[in-house]
Protein backbone atom coordinates (compact mmCIF):
# COMPACT_ATOMS: atom_id res chain seq x y z
CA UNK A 1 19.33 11.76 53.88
CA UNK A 2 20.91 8.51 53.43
CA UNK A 3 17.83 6.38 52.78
CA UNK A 4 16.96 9.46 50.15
CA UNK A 5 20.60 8.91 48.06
CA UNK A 6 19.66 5.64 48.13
CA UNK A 7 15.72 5.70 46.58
CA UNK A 8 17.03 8.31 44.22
CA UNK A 9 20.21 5.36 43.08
CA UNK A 10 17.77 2.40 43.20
CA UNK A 11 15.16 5.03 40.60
CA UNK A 12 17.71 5.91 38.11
CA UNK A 13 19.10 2.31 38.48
CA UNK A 14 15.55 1.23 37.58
CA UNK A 15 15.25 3.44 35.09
CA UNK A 16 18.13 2.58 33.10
CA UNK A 17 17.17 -1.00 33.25
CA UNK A 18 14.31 -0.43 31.66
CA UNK A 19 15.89 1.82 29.15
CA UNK A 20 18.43 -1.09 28.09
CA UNK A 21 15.46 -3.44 27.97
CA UNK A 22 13.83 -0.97 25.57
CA UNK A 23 16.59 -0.48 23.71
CA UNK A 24 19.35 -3.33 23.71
CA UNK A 25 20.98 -2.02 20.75
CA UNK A 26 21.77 1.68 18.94
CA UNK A 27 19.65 1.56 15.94
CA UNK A 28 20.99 1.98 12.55
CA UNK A 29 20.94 5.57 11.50
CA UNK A 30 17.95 6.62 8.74
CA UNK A 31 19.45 6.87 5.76
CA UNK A 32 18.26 10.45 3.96
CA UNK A 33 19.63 9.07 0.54
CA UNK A 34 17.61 5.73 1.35
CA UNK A 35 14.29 7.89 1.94
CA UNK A 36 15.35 10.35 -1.09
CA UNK A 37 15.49 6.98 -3.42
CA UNK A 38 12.31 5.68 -2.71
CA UNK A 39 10.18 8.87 -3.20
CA UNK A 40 11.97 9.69 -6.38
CA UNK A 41 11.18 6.24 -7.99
CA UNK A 42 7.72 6.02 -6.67
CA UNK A 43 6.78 10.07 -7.91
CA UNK A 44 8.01 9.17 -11.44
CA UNK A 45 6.75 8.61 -14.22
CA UNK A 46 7.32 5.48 -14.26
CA UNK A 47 4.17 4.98 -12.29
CA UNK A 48 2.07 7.52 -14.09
CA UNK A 49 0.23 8.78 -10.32
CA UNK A 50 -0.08 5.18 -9.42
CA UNK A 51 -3.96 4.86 -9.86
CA UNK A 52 -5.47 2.17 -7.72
CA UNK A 53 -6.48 -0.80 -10.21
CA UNK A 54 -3.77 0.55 -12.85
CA UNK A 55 -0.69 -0.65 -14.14
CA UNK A 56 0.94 2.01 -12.71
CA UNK A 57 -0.17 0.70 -9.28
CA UNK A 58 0.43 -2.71 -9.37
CA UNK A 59 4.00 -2.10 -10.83
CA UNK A 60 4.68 0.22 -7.17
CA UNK A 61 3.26 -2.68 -5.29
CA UNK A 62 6.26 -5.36 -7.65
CA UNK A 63 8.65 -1.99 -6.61
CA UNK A 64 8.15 -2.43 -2.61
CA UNK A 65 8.01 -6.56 -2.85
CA UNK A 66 11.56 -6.01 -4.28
CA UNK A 67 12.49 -3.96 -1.81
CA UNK A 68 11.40 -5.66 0.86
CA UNK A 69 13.07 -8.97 -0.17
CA UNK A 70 16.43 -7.10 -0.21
CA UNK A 71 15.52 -6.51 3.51
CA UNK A 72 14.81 -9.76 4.86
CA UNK A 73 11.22 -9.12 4.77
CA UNK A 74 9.40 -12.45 3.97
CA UNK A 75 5.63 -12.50 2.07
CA UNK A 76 2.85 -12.79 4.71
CA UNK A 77 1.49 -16.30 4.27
CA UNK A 78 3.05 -17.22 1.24
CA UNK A 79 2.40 -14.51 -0.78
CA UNK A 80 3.06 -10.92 -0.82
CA UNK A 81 -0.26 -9.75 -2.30
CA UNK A 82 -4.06 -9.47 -0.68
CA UNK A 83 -6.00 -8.38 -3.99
CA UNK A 84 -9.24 -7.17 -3.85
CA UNK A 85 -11.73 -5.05 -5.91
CA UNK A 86 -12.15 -1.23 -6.70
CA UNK A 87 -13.77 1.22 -9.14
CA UNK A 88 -10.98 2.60 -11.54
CA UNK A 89 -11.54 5.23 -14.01
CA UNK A 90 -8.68 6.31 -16.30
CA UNK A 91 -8.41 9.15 -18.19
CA UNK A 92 -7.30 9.22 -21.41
CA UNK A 93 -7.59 12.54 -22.31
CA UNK A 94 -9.72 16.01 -22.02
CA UNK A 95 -10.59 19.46 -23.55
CA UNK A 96 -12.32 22.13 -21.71
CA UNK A 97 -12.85 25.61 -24.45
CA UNK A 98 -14.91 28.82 -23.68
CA UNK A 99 -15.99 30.89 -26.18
CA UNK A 100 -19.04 33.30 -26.91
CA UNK A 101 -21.60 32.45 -29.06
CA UNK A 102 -21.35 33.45 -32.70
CA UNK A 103 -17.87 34.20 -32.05
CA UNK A 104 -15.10 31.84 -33.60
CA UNK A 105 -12.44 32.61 -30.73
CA UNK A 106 -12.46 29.78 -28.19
CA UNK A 107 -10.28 30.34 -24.77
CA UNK A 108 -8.54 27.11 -24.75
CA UNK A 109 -7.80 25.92 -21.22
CA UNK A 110 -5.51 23.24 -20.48
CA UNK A 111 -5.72 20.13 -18.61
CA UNK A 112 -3.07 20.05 -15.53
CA UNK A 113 -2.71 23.39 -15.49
CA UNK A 114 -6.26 24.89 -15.20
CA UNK A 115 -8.49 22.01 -15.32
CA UNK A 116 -8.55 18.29 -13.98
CA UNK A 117 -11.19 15.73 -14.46
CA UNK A 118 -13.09 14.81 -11.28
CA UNK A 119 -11.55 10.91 -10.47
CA UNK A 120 -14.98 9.45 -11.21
CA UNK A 121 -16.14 11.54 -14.22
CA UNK A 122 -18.25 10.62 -17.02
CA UNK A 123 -17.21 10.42 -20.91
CA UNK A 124 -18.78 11.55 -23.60
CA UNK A 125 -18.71 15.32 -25.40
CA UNK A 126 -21.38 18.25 -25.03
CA UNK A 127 -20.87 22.04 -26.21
CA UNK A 128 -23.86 24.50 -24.22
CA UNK A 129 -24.36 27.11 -22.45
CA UNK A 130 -23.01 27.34 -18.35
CA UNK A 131 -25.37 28.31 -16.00
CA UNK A 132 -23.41 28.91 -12.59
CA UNK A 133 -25.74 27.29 -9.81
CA UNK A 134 -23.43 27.90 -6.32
CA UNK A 135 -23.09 25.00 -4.80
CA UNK A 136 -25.59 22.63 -6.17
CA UNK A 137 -27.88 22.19 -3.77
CA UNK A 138 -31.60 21.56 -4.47
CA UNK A 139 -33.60 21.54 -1.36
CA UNK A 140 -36.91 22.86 -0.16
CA UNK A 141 -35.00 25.33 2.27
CA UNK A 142 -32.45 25.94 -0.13
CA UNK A 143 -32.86 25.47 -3.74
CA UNK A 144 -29.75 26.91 -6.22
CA UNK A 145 -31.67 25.49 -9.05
CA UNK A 146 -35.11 27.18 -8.43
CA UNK A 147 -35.09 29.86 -10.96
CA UNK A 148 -33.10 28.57 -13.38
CA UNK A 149 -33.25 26.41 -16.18
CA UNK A 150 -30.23 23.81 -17.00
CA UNK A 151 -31.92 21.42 -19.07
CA UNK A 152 -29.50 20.66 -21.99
CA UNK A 153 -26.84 22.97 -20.27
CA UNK A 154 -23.77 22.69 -17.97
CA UNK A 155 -23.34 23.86 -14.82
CA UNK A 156 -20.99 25.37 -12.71
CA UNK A 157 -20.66 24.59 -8.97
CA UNK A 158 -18.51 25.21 -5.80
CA UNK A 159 -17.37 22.49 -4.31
CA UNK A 160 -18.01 21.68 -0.46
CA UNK A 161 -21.06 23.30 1.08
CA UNK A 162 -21.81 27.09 1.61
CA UNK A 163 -20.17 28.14 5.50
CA UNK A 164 -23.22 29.49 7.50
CA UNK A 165 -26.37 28.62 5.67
CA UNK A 166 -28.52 26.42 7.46
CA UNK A 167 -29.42 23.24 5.72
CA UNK A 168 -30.82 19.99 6.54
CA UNK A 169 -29.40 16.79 7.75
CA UNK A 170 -29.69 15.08 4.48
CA UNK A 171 -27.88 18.30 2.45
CA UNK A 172 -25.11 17.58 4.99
CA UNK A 173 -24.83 13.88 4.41
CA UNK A 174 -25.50 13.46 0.82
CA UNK A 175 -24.65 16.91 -1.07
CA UNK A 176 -20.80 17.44 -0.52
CA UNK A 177 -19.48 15.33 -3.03
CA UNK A 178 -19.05 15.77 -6.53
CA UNK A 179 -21.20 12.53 -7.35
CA UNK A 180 -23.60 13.99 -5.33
CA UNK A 181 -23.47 17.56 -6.95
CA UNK A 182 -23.37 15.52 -10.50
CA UNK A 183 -26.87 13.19 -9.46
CA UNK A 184 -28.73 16.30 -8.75
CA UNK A 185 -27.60 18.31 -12.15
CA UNK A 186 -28.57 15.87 -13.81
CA UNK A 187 -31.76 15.03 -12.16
CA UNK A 188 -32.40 18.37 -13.34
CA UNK A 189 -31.94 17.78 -17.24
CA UNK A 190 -28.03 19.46 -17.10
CA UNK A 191 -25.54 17.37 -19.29
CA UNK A 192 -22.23 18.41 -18.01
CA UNK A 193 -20.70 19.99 -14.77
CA UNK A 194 -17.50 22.25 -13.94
CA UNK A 195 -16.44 22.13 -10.39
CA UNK A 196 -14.53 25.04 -9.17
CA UNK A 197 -12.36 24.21 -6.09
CA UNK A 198 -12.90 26.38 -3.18
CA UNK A 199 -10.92 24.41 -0.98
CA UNK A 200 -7.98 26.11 1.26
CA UNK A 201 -5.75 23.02 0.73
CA UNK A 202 -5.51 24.10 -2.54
CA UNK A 203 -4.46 27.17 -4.50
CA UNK A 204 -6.02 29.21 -6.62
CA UNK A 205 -4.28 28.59 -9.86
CA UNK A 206 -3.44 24.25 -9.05
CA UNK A 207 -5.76 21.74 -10.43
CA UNK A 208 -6.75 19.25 -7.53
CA UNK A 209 -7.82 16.14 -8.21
CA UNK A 210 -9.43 13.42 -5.86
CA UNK A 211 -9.82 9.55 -6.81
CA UNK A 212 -13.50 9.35 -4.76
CA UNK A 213 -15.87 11.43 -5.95
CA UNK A 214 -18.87 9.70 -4.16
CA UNK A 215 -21.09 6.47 -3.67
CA UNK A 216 -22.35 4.49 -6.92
CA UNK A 217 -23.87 4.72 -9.06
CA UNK A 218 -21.63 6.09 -11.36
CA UNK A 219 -22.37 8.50 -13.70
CA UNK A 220 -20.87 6.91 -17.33
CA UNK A 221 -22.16 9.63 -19.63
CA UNK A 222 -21.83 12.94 -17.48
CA UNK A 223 -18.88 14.60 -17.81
CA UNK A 224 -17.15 15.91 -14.68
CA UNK A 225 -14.44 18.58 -14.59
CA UNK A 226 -12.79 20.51 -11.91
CA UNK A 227 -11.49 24.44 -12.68
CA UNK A 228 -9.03 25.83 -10.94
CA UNK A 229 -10.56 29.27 -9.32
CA UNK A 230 -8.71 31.36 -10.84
CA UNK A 231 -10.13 29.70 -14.22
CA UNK A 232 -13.77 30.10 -13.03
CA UNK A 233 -13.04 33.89 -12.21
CA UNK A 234 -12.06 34.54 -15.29
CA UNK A 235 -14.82 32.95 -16.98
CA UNK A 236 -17.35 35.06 -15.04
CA UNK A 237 -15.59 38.03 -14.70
CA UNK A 238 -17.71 39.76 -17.34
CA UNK A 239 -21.01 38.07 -16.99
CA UNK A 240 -24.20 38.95 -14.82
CA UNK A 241 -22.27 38.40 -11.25
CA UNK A 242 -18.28 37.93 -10.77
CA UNK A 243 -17.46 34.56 -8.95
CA UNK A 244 -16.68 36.41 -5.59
CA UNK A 245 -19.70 38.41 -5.87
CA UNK A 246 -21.69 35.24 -6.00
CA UNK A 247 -19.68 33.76 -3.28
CA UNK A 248 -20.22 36.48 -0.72
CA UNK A 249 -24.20 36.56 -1.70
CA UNK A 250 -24.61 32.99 -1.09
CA UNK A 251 -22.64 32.71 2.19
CA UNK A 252 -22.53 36.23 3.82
CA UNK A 253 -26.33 36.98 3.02
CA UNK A 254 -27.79 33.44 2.80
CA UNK A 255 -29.29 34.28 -0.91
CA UNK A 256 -29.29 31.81 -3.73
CA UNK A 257 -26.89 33.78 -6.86
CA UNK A 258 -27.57 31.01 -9.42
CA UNK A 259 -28.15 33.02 -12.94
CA UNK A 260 -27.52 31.71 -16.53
CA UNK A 261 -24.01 32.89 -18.42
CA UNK A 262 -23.69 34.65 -21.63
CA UNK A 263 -20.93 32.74 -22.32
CA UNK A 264 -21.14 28.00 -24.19
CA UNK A 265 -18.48 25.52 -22.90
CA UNK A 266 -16.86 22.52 -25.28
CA UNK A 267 -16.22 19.64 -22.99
CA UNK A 268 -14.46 16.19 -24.53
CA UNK A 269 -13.92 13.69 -21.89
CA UNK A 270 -12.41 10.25 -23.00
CA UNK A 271 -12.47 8.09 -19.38
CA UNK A 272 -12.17 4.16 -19.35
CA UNK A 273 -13.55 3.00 -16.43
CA UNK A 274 -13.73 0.05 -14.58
CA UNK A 275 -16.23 -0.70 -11.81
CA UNK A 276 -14.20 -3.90 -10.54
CA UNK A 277 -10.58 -3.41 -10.93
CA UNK A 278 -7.86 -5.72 -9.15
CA UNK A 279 -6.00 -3.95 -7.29
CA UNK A 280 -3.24 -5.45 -3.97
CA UNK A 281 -2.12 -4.44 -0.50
CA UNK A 282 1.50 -5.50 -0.12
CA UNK A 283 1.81 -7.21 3.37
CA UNK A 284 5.24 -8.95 4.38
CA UNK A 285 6.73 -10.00 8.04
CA UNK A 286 9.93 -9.67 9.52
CA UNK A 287 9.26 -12.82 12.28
CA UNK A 288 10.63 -12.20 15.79
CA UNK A 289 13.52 -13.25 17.32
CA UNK A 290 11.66 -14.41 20.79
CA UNK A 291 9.79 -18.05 20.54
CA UNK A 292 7.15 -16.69 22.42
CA UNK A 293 7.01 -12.76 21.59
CA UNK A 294 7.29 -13.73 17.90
CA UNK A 295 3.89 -14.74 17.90
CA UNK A 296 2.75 -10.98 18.89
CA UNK A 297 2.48 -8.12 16.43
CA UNK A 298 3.53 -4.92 15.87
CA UNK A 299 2.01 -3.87 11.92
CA UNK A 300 3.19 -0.44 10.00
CA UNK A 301 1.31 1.08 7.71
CA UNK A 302 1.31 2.86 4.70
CA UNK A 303 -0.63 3.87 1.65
CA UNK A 304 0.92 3.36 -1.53
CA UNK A 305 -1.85 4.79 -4.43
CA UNK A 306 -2.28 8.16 -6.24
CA UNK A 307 -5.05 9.57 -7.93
CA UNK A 308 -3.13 8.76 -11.22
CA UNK A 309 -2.94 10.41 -15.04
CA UNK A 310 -4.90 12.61 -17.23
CA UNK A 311 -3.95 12.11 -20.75
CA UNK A 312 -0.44 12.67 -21.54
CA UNK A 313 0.70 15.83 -19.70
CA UNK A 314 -1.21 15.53 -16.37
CA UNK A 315 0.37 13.63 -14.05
CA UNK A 316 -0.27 13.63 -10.31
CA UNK A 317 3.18 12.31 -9.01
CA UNK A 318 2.38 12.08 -5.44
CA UNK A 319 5.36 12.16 -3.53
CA UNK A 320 4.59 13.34 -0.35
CA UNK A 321 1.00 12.07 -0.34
CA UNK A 322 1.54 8.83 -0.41
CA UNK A 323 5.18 8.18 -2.15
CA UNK A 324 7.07 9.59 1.66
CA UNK A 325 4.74 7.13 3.99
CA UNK A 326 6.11 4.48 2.03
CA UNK A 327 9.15 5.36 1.94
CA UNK A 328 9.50 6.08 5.74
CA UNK A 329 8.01 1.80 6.16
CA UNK A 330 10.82 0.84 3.72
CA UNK A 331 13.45 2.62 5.76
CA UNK A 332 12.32 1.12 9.00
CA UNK A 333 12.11 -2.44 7.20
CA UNK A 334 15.58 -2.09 6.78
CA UNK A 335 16.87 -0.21 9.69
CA UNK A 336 15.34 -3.37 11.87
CA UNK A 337 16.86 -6.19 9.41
CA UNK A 338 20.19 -4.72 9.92
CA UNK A 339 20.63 -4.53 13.72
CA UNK A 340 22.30 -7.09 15.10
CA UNK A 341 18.86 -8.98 16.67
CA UNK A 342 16.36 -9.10 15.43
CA UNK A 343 12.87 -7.40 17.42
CA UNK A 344 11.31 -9.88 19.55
CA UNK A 345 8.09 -9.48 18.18
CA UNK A 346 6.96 -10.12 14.53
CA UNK A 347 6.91 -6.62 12.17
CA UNK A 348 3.92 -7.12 9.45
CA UNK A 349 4.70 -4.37 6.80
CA UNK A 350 1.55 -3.33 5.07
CA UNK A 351 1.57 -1.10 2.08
CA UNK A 352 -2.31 -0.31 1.49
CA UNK A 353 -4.27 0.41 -1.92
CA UNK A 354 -7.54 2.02 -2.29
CA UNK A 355 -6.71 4.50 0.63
CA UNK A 356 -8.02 7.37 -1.95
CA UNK A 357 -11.23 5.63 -2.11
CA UNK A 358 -12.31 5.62 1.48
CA UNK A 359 -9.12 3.77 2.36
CA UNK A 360 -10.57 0.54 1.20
CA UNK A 361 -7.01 -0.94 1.75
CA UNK A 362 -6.84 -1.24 5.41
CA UNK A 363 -10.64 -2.05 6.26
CA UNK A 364 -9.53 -5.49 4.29
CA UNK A 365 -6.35 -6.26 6.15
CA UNK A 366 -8.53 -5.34 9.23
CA UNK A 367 -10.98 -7.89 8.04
CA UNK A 368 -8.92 -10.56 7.08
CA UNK A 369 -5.63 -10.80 9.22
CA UNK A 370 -6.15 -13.76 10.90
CA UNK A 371 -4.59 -13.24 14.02
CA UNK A 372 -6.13 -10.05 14.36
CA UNK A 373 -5.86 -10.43 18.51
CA UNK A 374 -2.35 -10.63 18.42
CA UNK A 375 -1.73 -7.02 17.36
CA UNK A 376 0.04 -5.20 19.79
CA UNK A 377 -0.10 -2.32 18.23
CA UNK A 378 -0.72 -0.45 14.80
CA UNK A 379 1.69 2.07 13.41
CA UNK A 380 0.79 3.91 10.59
CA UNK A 381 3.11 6.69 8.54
CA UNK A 382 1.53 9.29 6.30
CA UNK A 383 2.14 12.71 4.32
CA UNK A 384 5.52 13.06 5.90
CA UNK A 385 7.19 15.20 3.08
CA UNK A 386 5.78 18.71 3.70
CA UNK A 387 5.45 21.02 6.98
CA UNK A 388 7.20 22.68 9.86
CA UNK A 389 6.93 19.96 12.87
CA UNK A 390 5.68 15.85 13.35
CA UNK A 391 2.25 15.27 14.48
CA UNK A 392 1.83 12.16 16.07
CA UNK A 393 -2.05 11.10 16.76
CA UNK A 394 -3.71 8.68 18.93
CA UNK A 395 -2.80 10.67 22.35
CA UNK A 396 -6.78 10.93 22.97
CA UNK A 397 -7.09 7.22 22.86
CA UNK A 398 -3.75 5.51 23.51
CA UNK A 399 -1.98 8.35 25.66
CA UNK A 400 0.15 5.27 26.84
CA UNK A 401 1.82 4.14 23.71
CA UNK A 402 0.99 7.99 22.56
CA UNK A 403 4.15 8.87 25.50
CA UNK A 404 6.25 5.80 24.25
CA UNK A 405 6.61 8.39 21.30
CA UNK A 406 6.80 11.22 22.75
CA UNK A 407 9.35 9.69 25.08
CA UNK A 408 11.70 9.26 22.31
CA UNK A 409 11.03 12.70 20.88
CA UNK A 410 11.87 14.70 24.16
CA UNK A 411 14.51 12.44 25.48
CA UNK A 412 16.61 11.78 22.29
CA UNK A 413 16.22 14.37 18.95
CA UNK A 414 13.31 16.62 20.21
CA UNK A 415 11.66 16.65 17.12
CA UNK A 416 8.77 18.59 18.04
CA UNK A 417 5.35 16.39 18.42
CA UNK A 418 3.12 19.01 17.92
CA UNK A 419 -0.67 18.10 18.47
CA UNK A 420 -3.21 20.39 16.53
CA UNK A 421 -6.17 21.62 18.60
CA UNK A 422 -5.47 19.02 22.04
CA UNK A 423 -6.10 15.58 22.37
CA UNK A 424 -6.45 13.49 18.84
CA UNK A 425 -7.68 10.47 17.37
CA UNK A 426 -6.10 8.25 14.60
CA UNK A 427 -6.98 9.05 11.13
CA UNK A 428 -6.52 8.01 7.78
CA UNK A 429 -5.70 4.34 7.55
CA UNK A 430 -5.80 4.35 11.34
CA UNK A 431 -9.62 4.29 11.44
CA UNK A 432 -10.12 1.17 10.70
CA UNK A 433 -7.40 -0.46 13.02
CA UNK A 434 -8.71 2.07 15.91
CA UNK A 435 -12.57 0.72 15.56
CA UNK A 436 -11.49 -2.85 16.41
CA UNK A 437 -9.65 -1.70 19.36
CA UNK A 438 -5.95 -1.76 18.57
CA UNK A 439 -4.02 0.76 19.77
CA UNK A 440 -2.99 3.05 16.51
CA UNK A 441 -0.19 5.73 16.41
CA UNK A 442 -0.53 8.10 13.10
CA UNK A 443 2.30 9.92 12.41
CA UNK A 444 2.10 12.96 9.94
CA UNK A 445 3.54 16.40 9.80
CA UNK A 446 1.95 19.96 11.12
CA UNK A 447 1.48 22.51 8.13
CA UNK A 448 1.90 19.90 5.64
CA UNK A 449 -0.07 19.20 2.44
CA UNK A 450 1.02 22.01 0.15
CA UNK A 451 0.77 19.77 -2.38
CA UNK A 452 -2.34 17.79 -1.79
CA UNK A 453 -3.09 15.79 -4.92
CA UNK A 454 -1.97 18.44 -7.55
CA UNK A 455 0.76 17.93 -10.17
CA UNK A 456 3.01 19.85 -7.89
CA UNK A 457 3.66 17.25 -5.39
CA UNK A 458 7.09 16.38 -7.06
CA UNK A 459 9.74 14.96 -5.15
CA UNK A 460 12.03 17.92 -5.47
CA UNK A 461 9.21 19.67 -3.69
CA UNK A 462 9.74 17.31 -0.78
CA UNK A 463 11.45 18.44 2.24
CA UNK A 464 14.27 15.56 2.93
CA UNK A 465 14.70 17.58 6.72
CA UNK A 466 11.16 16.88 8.20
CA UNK A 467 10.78 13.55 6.20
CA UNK A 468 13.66 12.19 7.50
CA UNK A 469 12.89 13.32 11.07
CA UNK A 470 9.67 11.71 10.89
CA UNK A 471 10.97 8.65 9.55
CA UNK A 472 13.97 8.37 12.22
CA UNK A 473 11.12 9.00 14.98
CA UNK A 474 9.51 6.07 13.60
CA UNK A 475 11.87 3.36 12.89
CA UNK A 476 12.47 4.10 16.92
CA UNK A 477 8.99 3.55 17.90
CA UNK A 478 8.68 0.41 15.73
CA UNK A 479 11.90 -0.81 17.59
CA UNK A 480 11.10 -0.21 20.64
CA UNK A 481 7.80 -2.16 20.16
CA UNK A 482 9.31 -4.87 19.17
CA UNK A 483 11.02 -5.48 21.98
CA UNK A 484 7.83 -6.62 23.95
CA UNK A 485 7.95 -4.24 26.78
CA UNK A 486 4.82 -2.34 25.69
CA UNK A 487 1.45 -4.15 25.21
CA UNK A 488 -1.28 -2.49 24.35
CA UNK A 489 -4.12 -4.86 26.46
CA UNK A 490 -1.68 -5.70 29.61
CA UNK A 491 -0.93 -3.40 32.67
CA UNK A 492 2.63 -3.66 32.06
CA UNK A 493 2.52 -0.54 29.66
CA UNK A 494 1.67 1.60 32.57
CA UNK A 495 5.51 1.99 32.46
CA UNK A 496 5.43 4.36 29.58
CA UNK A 497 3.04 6.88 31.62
CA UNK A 498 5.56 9.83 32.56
């Protein structure tokens, strides 16, 4: 009995050793007002959506640098920007009217509120007649545009691809986007094309609007538009087949619905775009305190571009997706300078553009940090404003520094780490750190997105509870990886398996 009072003294001895090696210090608290600031200045409209390869953009990217600096933070060799390249296309302003022919009444719709432009859409202006051809596919097995004629016309098409009809390989790879949708209109002699957004992350009467619309080539002289469903109802409520009605035949019955509408559409797109615009990922360090440790890495991540701003009015503000991420690597940038030591380990703070074009942003860090091998771990923070619990991936992959979170979740705030569905990967700006093999934590929320990329996502629509959760949860994980004790390529991190 003696020998077991003693194993059981000598374990939770043990334990707490490890616990003050983990964590020498309390860390500051998160400040809510501190997280509050930085989504409010980054969703105005100061910023107008900040568009990758926009003013807007590159004046956030000046916003964190500042920030940073009053942190501590120092540039990442010498300077605080790694520019590259991407397609930018900006908006300057668009009309969408339906009206009969022969009649003089036009049903004016308006641009924010029931219509968007597609990221990548064309300019130019065309008035015809709609033919509504599902979801724009054109292949042998399944052919919307068969018996139908759209030469000189525009279409309309749902976007995604139809649940439950079988189609092949190349449909699946090639025939989702809108680009894709767009080639294959006008392959087929149509000179215009309104999307209507099907999507469940969206709702019926928002206007969602994506910055990638597809691989190149782009289409300069084809305008693109995306309806809000409600919008598209309305237009076909009184023609040949209502929208649902089409829906249902296409999906529940397999049938091609595509039939040509009674009704002309007036398009005016004015879009200036740019196939090689500069745009910068913001990367600074906060060096360890350890001569040796200091040389190791723990990077955070987070994605600091929009999908921007249609004319004057339509603004896409995007505070929780991406303005809360970044706000969340701010707050742990400062949380760590303030404690009385410094991590062990180097902090790299990266705040990536061109993560709404295939998150372009974080495949260059990936392929030009230098001392890529000396990444401990990656840490990335997105969509953190919205939802009912934290989701934390990377448990599939990296279940060890996966419990190093939970760890702090159960033992300390209980926050809830909810996975969705078992055992999952990184995403997001995690991809590209998780295909060269460094262990990647994404945290996120469960529920979230209400507001994914519509003019909604304001930051009084922001929930300041589960944002600053997520962001308290973590500045701790960051912390505690700084301290050394975890490595993500050494046996030592067994420690963290509970």
């Amino acid at each position: 009995m003696k020998k077991y009072a003693l194993a059981v003294i000598l374990c939770v001895a043990s334990v707490c050793a490890v616990a003050q090696e983990r964590d020498p210090l309390p860390m500051p608290t998160v400040s809510l007002d501190s997280l509050v600031k930085h989504v409010m200045e980054l969703s105005s409209e100061t910023y107008a959506g900040r568009l990758a390869g926009t003013k807007g953009c590159n004046e956030a990217e000046n916003y964190v640098i500042k920030a940073l600096q009053g942190y501590g933070v120092k540039p990442q060799d010498k300077d605080w920007l790694q520019r590259f390249e991407v397609e930018c296309n900006e908006v300057e302003n668009a009309k969408l009217n339906v009206y009969m022919p022969g009649s003089k009444d036009k049903r004016v719709f308006t641009l924010g509120n029931e219509f968007a432009c597609a990221g990548m859409t064309g300019r130019g202006y065309v008035d015809a007649q709609m033919v509504f051809c599902g979801y724009g596919i054109a292949s042998p097995v399944f052919d919307e545009y068969e018996n139908v004629d759209v030469k000189g016309k525009i279409v309309i098409v749902l976007t995604g691809l139809p649940q439950g009809v079988a189609l092949p390989q190349d449909v699946i790879e090639h025939g989702s986007t809108l680009r894709d949708k767009a080639r294959v209109a006008e392959n087929k002699g149509a000179i215009g094309m309104l999307a209507v957004n099907v999507s469940e992350s969206c709702l019926s009467n928002e206007v969602q609007c994506r910055t990638y619309c597809g691989v190149l080539p782009h289409l300069a002289t084809f305008p693109l538009l995306q309806l809000t469903l409600d919008g598209a109802r309305e237009i076909m409520a009184d023609e040949a087949m209502a929208l649902d009605s089409a829906r249902s035949v296409i999906e529940k019955h397999k049938k091609v619905a595509s039939y040509t509408l009674l009704k002309k559409a007036e398009i005016d797109v004015n879009a200036r775009y740019t196939p090689q615009a500069m745009t910068s990922n913001v990367i600074g360090i906060l060096e360890g305190s350890d001569p040796k440790l200091r040389k190791e890495y723990i990077v955070v991540g987070a994605s600091i571009d929009g999908v921007g701003m249609q004319g004057e009015t339509c603004i896409f503000p995007g505070a929780d997706i991406n303005a809360s991420g970044v706000a969340a690597l701010l707050e742990t940038a400062r949380v760590l300078s303030q404690r009385e030591y410094r991590p062990k380990r180097s902090i790299v703070f990266v705040v990536f553009s061109g993560s709404e074009q295939q998150y372009l942003g974080s495949q260059i860090f990936v392929s030009n940090f230098s001392p890529m091998r000396r990444i401990e771990a990656f840490v990335n923070v997105q969509n953190i404003g919205s939802g009912d619990s934290i989701v934390v991936m990377g448990d599939n992959k990296y279940p060890t520094l996966w419990n190093l979170a939970y760890v702090h979740d159960t033992t300390a705030s209980r926050r809830n780490i909810r996975l969705d569905g078992g055992k999952m990967n990184p995403r997001g700006d995690g991809l590209a750190f998780d295909a060269v093999g460094i262990p990647t934590l994404v945290f996120t929320t469960y529920n979230g997105l209400q507001h994914n990329h519509v003019p909604s996502d304001i930051w009084e629509n922001v929930d300041v509870r589960i944002m600053g959760e997520a962001a308290r949860l973590v500045a701790e994980v960051v912390a505690e990886l700084g301290e050394g004790l975890y490595q993500g390529r050494s046996p030592r991190s067994r420690a963290y398996r509970f």
